[in-house]
Protein backbone atom coordinates (compact mmCIF):
# COMPACT_ATOMS: atom_id res chain seq x y z
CA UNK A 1 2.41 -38.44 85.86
CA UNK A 2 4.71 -39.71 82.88
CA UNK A 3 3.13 -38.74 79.51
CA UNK A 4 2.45 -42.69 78.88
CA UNK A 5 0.34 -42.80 81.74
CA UNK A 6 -1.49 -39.18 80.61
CA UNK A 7 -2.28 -41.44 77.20
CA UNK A 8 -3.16 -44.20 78.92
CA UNK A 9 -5.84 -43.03 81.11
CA UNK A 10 -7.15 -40.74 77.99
CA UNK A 11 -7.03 -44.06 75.86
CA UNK A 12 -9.25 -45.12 78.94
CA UNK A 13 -11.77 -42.04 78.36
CA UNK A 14 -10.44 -40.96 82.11
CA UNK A 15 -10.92 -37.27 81.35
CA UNK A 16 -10.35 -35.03 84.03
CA UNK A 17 -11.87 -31.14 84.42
CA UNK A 18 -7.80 -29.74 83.80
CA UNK A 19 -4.33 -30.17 83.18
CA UNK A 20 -1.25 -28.91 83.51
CA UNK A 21 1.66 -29.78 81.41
CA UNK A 22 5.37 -28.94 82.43
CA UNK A 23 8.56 -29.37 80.88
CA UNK A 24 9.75 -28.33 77.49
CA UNK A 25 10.06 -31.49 76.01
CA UNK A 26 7.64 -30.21 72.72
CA UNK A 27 7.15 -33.83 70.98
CA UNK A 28 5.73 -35.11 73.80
CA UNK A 29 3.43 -32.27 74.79
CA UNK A 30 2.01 -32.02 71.15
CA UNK A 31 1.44 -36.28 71.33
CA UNK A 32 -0.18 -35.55 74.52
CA UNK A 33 -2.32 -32.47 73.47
CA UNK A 34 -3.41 -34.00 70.14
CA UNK A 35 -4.56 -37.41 72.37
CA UNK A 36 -6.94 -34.80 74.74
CA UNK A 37 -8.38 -32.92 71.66
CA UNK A 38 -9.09 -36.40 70.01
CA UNK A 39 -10.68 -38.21 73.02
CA UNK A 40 -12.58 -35.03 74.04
CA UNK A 41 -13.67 -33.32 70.36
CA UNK A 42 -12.69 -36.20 67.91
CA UNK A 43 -12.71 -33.98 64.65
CA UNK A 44 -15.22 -31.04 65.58
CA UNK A 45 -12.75 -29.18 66.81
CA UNK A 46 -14.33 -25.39 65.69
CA UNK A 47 -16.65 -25.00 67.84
CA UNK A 48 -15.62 -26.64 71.03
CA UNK A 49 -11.79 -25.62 71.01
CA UNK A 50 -10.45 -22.11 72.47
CA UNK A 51 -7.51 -20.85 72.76
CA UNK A 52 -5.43 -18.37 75.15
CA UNK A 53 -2.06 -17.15 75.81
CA UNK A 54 -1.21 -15.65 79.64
CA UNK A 55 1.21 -13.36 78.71
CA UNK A 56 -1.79 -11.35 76.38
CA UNK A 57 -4.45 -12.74 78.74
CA UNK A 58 -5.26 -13.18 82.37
CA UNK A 59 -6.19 -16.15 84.25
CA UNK A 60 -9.30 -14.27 84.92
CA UNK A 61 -10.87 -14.53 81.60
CA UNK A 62 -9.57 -18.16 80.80
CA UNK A 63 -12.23 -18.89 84.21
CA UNK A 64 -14.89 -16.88 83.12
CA UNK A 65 -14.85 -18.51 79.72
CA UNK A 66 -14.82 -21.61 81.32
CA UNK A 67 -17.70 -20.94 83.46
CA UNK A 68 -19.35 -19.73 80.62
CA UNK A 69 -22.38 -22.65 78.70
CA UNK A 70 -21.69 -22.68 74.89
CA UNK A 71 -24.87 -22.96 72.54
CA UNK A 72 -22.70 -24.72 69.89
CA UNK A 73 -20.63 -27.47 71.60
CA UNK A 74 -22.13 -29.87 74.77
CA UNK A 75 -17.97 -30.36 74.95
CA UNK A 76 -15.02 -27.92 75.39
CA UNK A 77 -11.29 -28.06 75.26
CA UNK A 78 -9.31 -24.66 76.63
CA UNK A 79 -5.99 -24.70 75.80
CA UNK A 80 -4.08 -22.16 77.58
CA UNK A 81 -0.15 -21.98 76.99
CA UNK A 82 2.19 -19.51 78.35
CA UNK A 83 0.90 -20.43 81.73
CA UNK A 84 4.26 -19.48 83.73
CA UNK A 85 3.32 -15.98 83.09
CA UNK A 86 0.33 -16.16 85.18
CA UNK A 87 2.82 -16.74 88.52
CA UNK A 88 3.30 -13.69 90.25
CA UNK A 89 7.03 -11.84 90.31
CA UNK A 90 8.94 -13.23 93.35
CA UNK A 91 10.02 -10.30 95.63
CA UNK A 92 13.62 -11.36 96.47
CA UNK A 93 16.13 -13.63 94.53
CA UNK A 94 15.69 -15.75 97.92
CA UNK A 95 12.11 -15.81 97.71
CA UNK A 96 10.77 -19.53 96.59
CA UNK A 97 7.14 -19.00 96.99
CA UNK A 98 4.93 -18.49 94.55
CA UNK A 99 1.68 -19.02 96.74
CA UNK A 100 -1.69 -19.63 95.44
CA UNK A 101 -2.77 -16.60 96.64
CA UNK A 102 -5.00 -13.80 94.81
CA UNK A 103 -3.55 -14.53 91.49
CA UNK A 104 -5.31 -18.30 91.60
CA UNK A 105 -8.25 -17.75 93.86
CA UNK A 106 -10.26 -17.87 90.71
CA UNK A 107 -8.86 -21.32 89.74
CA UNK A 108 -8.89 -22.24 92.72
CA UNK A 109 -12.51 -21.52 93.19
CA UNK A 110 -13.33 -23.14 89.76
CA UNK A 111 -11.51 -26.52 90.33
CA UNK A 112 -13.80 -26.56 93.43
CA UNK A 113 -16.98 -26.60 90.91
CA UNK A 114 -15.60 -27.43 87.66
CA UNK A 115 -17.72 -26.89 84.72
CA UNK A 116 -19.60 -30.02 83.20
CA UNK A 117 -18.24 -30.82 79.64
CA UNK A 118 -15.29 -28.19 79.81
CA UNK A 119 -11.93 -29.21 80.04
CA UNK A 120 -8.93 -26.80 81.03
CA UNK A 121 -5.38 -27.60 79.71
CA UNK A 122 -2.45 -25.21 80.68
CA UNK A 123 0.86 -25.71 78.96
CA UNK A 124 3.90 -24.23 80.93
CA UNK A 125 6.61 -25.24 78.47
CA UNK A 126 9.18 -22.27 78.90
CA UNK A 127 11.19 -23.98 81.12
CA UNK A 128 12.69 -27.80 81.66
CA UNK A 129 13.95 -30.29 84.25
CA UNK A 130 17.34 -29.35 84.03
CA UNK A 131 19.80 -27.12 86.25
CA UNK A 132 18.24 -24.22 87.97
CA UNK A 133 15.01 -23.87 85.26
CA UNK A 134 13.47 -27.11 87.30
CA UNK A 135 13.08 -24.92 90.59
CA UNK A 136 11.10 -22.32 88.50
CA UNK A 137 8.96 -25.63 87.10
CA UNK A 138 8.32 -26.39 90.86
CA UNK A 139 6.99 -22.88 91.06
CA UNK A 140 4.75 -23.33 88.47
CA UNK A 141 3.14 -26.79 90.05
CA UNK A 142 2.85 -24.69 93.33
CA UNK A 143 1.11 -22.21 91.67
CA UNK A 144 -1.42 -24.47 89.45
CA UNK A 145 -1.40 -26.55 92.87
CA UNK A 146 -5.30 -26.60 92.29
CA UNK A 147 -4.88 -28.51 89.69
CA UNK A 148 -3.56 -32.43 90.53
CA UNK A 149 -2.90 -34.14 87.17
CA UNK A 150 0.64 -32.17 86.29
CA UNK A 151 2.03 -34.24 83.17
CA UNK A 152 5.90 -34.13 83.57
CA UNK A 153 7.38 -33.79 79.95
CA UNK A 154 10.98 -34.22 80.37
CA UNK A 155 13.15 -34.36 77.77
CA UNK A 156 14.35 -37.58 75.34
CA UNK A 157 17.69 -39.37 77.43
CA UNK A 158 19.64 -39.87 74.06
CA UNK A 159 19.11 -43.62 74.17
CA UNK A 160 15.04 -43.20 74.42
CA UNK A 161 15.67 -40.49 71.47
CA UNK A 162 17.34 -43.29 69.33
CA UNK A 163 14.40 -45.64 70.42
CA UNK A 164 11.92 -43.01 69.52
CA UNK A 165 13.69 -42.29 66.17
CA UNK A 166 13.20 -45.63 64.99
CA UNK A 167 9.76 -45.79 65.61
CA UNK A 168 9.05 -42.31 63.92
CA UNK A 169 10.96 -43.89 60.97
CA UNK A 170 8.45 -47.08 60.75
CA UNK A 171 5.24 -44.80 60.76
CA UNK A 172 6.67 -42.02 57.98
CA UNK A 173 7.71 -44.52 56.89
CA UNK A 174 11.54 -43.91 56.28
CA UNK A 175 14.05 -46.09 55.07
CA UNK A 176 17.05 -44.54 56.97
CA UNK A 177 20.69 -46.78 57.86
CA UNK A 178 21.10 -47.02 61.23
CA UNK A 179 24.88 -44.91 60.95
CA UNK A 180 22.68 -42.45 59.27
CA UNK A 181 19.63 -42.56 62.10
CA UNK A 182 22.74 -42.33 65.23
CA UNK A 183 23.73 -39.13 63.18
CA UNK A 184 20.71 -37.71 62.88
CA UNK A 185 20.04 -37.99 66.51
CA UNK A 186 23.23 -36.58 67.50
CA UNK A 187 23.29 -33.99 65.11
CA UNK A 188 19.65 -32.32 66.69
CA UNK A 189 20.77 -33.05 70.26
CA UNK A 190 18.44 -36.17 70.85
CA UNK A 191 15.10 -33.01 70.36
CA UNK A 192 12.57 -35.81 69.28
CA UNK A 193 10.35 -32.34 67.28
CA UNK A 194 12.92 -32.20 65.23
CA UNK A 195 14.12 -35.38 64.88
CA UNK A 196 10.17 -35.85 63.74
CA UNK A 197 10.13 -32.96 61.37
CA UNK A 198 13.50 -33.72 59.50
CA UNK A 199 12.34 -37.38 59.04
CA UNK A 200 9.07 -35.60 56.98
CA UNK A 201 11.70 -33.75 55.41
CA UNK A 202 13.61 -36.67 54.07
CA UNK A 203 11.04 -38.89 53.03
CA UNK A 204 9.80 -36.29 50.90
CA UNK A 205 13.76 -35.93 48.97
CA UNK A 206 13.60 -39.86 48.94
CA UNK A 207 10.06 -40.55 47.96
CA UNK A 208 10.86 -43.96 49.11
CA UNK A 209 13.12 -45.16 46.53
CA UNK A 210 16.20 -45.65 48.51
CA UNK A 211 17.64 -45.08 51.66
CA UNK A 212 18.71 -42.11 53.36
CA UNK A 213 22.56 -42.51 53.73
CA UNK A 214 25.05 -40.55 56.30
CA UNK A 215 26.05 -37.96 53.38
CA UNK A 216 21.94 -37.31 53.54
CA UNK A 217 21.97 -36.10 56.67
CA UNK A 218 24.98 -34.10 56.63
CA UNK A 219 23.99 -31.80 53.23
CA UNK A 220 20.21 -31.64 53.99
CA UNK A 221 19.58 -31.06 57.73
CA UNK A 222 20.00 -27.46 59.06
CA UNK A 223 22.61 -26.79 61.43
CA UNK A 224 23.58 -30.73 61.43
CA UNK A 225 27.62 -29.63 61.46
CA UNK A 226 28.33 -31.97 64.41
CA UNK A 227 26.63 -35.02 61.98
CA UNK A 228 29.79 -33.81 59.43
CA UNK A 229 31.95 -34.50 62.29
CA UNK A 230 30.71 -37.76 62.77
CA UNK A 231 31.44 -38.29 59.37
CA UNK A 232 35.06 -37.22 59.30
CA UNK A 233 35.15 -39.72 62.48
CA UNK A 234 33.76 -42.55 60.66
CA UNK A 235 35.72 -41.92 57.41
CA UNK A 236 38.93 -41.75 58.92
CA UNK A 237 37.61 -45.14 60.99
CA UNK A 238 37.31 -46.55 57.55
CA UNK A 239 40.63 -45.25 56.68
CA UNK A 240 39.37 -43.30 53.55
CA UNK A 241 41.27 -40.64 52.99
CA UNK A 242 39.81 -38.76 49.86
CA UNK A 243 36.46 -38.77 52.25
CA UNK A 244 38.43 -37.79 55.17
CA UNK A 245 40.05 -34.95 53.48
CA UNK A 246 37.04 -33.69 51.92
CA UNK A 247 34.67 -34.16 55.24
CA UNK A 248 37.49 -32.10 56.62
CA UNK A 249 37.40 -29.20 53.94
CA UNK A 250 33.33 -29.20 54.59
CA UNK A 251 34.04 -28.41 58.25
CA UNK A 252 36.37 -25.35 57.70
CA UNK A 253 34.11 -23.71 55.37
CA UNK A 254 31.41 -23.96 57.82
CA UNK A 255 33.78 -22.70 60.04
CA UNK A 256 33.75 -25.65 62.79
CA UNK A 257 35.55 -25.66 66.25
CA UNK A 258 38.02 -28.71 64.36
CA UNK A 259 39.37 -29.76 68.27
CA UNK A 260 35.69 -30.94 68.75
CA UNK A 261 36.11 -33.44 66.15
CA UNK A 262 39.34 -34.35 67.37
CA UNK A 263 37.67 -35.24 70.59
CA UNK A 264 35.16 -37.48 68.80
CA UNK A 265 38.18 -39.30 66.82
CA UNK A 266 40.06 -40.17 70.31
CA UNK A 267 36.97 -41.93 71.80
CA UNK A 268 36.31 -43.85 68.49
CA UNK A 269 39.88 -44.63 68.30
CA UNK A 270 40.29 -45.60 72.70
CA UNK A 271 36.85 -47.80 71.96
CA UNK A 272 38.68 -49.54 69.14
CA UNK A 273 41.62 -50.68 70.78
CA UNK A 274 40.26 -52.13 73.77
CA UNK A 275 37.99 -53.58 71.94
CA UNK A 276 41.37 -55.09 70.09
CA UNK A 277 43.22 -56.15 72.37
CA UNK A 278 39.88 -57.77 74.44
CA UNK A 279 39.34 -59.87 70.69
CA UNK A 280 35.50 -58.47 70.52
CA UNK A 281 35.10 -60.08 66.96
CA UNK A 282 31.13 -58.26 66.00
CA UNK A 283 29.67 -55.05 66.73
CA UNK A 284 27.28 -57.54 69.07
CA UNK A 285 30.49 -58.64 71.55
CA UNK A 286 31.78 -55.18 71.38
CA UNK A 287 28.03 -53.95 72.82
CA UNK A 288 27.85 -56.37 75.16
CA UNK A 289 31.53 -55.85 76.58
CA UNK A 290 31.13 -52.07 76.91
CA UNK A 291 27.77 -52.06 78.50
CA UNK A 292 28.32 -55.12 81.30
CA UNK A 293 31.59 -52.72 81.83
CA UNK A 294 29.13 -49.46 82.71
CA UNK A 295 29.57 -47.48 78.88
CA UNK A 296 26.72 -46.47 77.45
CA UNK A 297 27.12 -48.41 73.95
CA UNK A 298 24.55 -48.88 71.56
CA UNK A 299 24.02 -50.94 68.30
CA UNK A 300 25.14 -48.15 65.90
CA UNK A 301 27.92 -47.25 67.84
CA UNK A 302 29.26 -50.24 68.60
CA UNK A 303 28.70 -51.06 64.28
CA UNK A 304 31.07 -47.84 63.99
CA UNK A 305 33.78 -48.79 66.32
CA UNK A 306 33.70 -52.60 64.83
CA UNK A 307 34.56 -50.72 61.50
CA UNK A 308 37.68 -49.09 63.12
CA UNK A 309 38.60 -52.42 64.59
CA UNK A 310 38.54 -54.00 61.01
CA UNK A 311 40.17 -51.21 59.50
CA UNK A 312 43.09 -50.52 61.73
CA UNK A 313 45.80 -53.30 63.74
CA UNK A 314 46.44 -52.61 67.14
CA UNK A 315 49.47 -50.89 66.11
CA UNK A 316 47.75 -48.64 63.67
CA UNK A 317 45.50 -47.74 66.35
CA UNK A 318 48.52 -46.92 68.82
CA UNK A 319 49.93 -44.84 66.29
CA UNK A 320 46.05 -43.32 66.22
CA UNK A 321 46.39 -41.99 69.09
CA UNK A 322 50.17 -40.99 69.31
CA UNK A 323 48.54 -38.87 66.40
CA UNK A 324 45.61 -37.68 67.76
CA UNK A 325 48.16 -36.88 71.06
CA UNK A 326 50.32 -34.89 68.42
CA UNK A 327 47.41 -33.20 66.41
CA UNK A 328 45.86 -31.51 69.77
CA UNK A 329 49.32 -30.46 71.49
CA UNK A 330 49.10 -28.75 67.41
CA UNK A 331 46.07 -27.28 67.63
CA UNK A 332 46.41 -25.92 71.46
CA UNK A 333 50.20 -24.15 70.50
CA UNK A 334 50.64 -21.50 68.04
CA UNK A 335 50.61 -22.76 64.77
CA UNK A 336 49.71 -20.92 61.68
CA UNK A 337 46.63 -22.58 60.76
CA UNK A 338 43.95 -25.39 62.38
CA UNK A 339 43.59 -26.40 58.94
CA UNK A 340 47.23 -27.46 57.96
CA UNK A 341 47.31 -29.23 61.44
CA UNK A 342 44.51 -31.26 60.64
CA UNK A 343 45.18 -32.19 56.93
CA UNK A 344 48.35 -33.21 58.02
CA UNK A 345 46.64 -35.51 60.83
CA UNK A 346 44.02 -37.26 58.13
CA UNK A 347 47.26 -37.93 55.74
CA UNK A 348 49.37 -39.71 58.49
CA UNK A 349 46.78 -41.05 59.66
CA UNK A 350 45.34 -42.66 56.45
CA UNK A 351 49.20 -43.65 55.45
């Protein structure tokens, strides 16, 4: 089940005797966890929560605990994460089961009999739904087979990340611009956690007195040096060079792979022309043209291209890209610094 339908059926008081939880997708889980510990415990949580980890314990005592009555709570919450590490070590590379054999009897036995006022919640979050790590996840449902509501927590698509970055802005609450919000999401990889936990972060520095611009983002979030590149994009889409040129300096002292950013500039700039020479005339037209045409495009983005489009004629942008062309034929040959190459870009550029 999706993690809306997990909250919807606990919003419902549909509790069953376990779950298990797979994926890595860690916003999510903790949404979901919290939204079992309130429906089940509400805020007497001392007494009636446990916790256990299977890589210190074994699946053994998380049964026997939950066979066991309590004298202090008529209802129990076991949370039990690590639970991958329960699953026995395949034999062979080729080997794909992971059986409910010995190593689950005891679950297996339990979910037969469940106890009354107990509920069981294993977290396998080591793993996600992408590349190889999802046929290990499929080992883990086979293993925990005994148990049939699996919550699937699969990680943000970039455009439900954006979604789900505005509405984490509205309940901070966090006045954030919208070129400032697309960086922010970008610059953390679309991870909702810590798209959540830098949001905390910023509301505290603005204490609600103004908004949080693009500069915000790219001096106070950790590790945000691809957000500096979408600054250096958007300056030189606005044709300021003193920003450009000082964007630019940020990124060599951090020491950034500069061809990256180069990449970023040809897709702003190939966006921007046909969105010339098609006469899209608002960042709504230019949306609506890219995404009947199969591009993902979304509000901010499309905003940033329309401010290329103002910015530059459609010669200007031809000459762009003859640039661009130029500055990565540069930065692939030898050449005596990335730097030089790319100063010399932002100047010709901003001419």
């Amino acid at each position: 089940m999706t993690p809306a339908q997990f909250l919807a059926r606990i919003k419902r008081k549909e509790i069953a005797p376990a779950y298990l939880f797979l994926g890595a997708e860690a916003y999510q889980g903790r949404r979901c966890r919290e939204a079992l510990l309130d429906a089940v415990l509400g805020g007497e949580r001392e007494n009636g929560l446990a916790q256990y980890d299977l890589s210190e314990n074994s699946l053994a005592q998380v049964v026997d605990d939950a066979r066991a009555l309590s004298l202090f709570a008529a209802e129990r919450v076991i949370l039990v994460g690590s639970a991958e590490a329960a699953l026995p070590r395949q034999k062979s590379d080729d080997e794909d089961e992971a059986g409910a054999g010995e190593d689950a009897a005891d679950l297996i036995a339990y979910m037969k009999d469940p106890s009354p006022g107990v509920t069981l919640l294993f977290q396998a979050s080591r793993f996600s739904f992408e590349g190889d790590e999802k046929k290990k996840l499929e080992r883990v449902r086979k293993f925990y087979s005994a148990i049939t509501e699996a919550v699937e927590l699969d990680r943000f698509s970039m455009d439900e990340a954006r979604s789900e970055a505005r509405n984490i802005a509205r309940q901070v609450p966090l006045a954030i611009e919208p070129a400032a919000l697309e960086l922010l999401v970008e610059a953390l990889g679309g991870d909702v956690a810590r798209i959540a936990v830098e949001m905390e972060k910023l509301s505290l520095y603005s204490s609600g007195s103004r908004s949080i611009s693009l500069d915000d983002i790219a001096a106070l979030v950790p590790d945000a040096r691809s957000a500096t590149i979408f600054a250096l994009v958007n300056a030189l889409g606005r044709r300021d060079r003193a920003r450009g040129l000082q964007v630019l300096d940020t990124l060599c002292r951090e020491g950034e792979y500069l061809p990256l950013a180069l990449a970023f500039l040809s897709t702003q700039f190939r966006l921007a022309l046909v969105s010339k020479e098609s006469g899209l005339r608002s960042p709504q037209q230019i949306q609506g043209h890219f995404s009947r045409s199969g591009v993902p495009m979304w509000s901010s983005r499309a905003e940033q291209v329309f401010q290329t489009v103002s910015k530059f004629s459609k010669e200007h942008l031809e000459r762009g890209m003859q640039l661009i062309f130029a500055a990565d034929r540069d930065l692939r040959s030898a050449r005596p610094d990335d730097r030089i190459v790319m100063e010399r870009f932002v100047l010709e550029l901003t001419s």
